[in-house]
Protein backbone atom coordinates (compact mmCIF):
# COMPACT_ATOMS: atom_id res chain seq x y z
CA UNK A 1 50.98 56.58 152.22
CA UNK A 2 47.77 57.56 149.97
CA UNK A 3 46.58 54.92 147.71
CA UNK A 4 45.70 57.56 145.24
CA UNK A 5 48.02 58.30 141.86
CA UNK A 6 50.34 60.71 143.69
CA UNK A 7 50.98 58.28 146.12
CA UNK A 8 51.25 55.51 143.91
CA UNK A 9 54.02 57.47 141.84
CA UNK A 10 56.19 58.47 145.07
CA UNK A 11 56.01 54.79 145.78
CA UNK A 12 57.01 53.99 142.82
CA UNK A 13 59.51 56.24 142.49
CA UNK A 14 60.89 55.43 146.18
CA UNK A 15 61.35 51.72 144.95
CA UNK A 16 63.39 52.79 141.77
CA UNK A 17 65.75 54.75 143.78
CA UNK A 18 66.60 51.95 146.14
CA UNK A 19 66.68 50.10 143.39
CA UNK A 20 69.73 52.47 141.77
CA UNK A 21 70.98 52.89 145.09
CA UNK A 22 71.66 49.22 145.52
CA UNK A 23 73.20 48.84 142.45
CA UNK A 24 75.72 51.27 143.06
CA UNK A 25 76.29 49.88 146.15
CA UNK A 26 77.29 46.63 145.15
CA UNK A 27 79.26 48.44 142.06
CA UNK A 28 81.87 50.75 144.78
């Protein structure tokens, strides 16, 4: 993955999902 801001963002981005997806998980 590129260190640069793009790839910072997806990352970030990536973790928040999970994050949400998790959550819902736990929630069903």
């Amino acid at each position: 993955m590129g260190g640069g801001p793009a790839g910072l963002s997806f990352a970030q981005a990536l973790s928040d999902t999970t994050l949400k997806i998790a959550v819902i998980e736990k929630q069903t």
